[in-house]
N, C-alpha and C. Protein backbone atom coordinates (compact mmCIF):
# COMPACT_ATOMS: atom_id res chain seq x y z
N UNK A 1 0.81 -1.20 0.00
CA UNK A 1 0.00 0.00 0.00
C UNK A 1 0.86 1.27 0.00
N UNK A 2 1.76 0.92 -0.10
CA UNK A 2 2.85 2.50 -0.44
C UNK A 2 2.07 3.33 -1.59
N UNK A 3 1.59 2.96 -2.49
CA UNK A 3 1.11 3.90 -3.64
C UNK A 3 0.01 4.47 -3.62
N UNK A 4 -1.01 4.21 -2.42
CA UNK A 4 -2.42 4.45 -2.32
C UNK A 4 -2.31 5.84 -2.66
N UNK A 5 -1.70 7.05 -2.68
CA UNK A 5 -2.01 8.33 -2.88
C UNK A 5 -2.01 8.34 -4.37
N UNK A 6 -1.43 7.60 -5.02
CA UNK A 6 -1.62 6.96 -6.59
C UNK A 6 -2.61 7.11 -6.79
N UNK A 7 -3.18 5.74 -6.21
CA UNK A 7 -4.47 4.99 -6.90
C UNK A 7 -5.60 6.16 -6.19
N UNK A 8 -5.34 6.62 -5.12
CA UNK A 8 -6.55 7.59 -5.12
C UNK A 8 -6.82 8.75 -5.94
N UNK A 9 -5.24 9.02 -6.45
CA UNK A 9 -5.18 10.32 -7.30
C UNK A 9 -5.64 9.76 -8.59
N UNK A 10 -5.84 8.37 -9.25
CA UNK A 10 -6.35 7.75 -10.52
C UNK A 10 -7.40 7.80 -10.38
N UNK A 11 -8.30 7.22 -9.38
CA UNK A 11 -9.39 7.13 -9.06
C UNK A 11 -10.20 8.08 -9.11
N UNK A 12 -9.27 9.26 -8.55
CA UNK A 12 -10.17 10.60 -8.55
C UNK A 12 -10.44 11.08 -10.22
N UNK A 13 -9.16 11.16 -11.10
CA UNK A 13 -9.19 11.13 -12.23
C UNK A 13 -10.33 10.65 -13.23
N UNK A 14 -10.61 9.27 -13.20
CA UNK A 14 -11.21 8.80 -13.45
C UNK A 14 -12.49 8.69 -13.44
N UNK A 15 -13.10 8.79 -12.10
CA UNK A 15 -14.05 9.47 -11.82
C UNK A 15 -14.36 10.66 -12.59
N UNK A 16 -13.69 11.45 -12.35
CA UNK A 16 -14.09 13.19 -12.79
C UNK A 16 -13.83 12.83 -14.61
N UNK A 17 -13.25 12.35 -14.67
CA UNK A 17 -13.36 12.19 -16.69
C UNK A 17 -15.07 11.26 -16.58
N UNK A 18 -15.27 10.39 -15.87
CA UNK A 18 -16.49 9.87 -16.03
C UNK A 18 -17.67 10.39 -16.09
N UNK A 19 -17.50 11.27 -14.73
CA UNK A 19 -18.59 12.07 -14.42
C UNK A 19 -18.79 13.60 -15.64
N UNK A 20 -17.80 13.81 -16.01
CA UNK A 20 -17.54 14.90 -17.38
C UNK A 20 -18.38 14.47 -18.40
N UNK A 21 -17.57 13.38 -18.50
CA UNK A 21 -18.55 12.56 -20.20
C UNK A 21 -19.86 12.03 -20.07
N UNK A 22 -19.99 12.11 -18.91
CA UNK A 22 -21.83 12.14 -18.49
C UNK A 22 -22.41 13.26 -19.12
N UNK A 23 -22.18 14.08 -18.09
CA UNK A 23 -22.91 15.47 -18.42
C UNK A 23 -22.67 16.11 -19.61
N UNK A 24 -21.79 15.93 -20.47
CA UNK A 24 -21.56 16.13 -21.78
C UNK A 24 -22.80 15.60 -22.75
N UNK A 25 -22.81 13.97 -22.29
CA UNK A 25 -23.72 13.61 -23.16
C UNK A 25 -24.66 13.46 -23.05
N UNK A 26 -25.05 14.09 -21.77
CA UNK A 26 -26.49 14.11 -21.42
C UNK A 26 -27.08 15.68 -21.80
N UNK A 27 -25.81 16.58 -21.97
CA UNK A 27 -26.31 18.22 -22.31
C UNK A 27 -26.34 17.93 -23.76
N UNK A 28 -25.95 17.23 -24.52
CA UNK A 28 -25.79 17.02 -26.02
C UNK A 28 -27.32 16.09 -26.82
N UNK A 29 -27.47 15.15 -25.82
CA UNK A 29 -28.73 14.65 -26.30
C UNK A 29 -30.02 14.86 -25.88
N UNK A 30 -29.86 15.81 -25.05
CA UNK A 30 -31.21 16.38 -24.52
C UNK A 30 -31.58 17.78 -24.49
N UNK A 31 -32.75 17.72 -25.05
CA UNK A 31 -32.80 19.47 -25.27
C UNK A 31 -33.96 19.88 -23.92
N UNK A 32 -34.19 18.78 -23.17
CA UNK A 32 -35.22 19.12 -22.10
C UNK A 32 -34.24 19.27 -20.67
N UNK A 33 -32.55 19.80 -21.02
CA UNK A 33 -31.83 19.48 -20.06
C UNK A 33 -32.44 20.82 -19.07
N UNK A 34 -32.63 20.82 -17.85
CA UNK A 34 -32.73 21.97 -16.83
C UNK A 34 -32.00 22.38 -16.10
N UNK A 35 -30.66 21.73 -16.03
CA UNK A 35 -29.39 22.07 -15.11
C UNK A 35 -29.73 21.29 -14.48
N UNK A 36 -30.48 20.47 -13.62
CA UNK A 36 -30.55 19.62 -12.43
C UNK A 36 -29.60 18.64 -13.13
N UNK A 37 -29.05 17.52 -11.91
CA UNK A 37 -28.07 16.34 -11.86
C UNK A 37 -28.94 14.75 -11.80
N UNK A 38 -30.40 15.54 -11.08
CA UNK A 38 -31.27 14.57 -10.61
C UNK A 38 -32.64 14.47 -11.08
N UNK A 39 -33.10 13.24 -11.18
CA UNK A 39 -35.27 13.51 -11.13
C UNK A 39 -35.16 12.54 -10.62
N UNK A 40 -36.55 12.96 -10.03
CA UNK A 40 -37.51 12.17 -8.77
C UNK A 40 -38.74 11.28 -10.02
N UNK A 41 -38.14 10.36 -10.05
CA UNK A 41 -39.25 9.50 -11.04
C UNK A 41 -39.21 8.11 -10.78
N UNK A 42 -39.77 7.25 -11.19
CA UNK A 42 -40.11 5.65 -11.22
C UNK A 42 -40.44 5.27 -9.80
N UNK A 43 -39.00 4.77 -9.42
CA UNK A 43 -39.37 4.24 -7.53
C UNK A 43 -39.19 5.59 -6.71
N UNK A 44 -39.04 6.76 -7.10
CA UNK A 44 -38.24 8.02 -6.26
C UNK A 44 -38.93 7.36 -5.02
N UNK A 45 -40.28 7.50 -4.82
CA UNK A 45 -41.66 7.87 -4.21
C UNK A 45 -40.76 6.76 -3.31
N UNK A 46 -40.53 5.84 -3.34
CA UNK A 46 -39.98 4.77 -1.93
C UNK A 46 -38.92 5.11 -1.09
N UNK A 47 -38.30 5.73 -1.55
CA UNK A 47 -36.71 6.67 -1.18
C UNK A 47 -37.54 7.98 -0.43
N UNK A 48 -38.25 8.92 -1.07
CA UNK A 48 -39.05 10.19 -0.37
C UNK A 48 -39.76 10.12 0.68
N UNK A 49 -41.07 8.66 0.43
CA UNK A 49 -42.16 8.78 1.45
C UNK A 49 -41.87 8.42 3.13
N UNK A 50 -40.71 7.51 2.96
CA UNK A 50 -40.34 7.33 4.49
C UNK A 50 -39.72 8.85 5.38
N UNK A 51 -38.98 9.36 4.37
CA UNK A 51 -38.46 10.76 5.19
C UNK A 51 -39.71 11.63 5.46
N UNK A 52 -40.70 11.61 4.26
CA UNK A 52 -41.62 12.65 4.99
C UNK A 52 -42.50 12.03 5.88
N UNK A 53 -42.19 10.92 6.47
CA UNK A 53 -43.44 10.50 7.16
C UNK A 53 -42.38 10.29 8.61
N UNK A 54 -41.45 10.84 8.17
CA UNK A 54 -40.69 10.68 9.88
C UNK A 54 -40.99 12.40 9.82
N UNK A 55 -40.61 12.86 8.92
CA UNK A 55 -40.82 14.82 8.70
C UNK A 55 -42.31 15.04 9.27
N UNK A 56 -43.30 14.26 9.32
CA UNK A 56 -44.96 14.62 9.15
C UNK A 56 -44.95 13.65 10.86
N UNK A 57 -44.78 12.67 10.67
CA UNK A 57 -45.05 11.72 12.01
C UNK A 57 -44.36 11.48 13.02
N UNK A 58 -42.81 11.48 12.76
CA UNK A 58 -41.71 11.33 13.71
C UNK A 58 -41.22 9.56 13.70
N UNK A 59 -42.21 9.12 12.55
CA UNK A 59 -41.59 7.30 12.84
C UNK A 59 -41.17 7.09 10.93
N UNK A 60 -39.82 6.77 11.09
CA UNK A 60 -39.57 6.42 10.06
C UNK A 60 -39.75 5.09 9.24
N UNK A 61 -40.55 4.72 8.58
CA UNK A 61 -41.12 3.37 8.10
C UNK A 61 -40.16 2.87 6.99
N UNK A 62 -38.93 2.65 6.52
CA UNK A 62 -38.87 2.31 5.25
C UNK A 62 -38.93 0.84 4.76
N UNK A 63 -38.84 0.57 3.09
CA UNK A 63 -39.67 -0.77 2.69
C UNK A 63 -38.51 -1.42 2.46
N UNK A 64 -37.53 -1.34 3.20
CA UNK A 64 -35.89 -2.24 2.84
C UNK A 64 -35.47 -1.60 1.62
N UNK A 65 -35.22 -0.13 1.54
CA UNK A 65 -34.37 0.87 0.62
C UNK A 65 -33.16 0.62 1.04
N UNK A 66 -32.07 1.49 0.47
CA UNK A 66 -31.19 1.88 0.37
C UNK A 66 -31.07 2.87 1.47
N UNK A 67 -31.08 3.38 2.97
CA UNK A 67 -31.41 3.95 3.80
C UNK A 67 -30.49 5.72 3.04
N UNK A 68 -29.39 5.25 2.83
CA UNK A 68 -28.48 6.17 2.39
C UNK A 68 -29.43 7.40 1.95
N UNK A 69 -29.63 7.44 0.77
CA UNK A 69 -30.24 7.99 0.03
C UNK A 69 -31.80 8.78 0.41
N UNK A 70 -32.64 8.39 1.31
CA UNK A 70 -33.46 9.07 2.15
C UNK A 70 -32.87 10.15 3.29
N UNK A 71 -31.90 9.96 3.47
CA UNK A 71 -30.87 11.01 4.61
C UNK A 71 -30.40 11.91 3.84
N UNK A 72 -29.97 11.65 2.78
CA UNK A 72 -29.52 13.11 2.10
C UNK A 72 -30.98 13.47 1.77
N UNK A 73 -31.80 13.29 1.40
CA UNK A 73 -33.13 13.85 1.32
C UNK A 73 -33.55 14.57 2.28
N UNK A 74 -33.55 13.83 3.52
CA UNK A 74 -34.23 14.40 4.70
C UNK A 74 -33.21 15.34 5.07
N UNK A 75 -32.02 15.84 4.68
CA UNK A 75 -30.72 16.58 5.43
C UNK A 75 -31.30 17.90 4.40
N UNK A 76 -31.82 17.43 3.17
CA UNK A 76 -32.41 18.60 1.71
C UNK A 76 -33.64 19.40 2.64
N UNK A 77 -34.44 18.36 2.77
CA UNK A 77 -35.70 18.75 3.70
C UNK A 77 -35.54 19.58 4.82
N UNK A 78 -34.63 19.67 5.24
CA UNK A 78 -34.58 20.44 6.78
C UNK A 78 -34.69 22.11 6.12
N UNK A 79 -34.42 22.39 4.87
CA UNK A 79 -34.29 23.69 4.66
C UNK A 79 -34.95 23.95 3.32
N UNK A 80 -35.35 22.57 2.74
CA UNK A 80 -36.23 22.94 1.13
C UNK A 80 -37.23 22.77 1.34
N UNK A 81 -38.50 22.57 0.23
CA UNK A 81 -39.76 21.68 0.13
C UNK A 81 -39.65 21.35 -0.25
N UNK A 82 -40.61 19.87 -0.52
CA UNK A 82 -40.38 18.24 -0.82
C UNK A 82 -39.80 18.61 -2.23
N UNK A 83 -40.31 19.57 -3.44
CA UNK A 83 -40.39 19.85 -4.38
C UNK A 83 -38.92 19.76 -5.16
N UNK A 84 -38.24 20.73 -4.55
CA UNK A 84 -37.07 21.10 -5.04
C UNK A 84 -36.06 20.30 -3.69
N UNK A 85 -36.03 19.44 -2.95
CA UNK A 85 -35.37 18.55 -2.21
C UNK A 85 -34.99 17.20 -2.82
N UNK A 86 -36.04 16.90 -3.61
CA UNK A 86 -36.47 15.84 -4.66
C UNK A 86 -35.46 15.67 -6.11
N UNK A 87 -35.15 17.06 -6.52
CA UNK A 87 -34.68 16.51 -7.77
C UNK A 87 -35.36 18.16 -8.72
């Protein structure tokens, strides 16, 4: 592991060329682009409804998600509406 500042400095590289040629070709083939990174569509609603129902009720219910991903929501929520917290 002597080289790890390497492989993290590739990694990071790599990443950021990845994440580049995303948004490239997502600003190139879409003319409905809005600047957002994100939409709230298909399953969003399973990821959202547990945070607002700890936000609305205080008991967080979720259906075996990805817990991750409802916390940055609910961390959005403390200062957005559901609206623009969402995507």
């Amino acid at each position: 592991m002597k080289n790890w500042k390497r492989w993290i400095s590739l990694a990071f590289i790599v990443k950021t060329g990845m994440f580049c040629f995303t948004i490239s070709q997502f600003t190139i083939h879409s003319e409905s682009y809005g600047g957002a990174f994100l939409l709230a569509s298909g399953d969003s609603f399973s990821y959202f409804d547990p945070v607002e129902n700890l936000i609305s009720n205080g008991h967080y219910a979720d259906d075996h998600r990805m817990p991750g991903i409802g916390w940055i929501y609910f961390l959005l929520r403390l200062f957005l509406n559901p609206f623009h917290a969402s995507g």
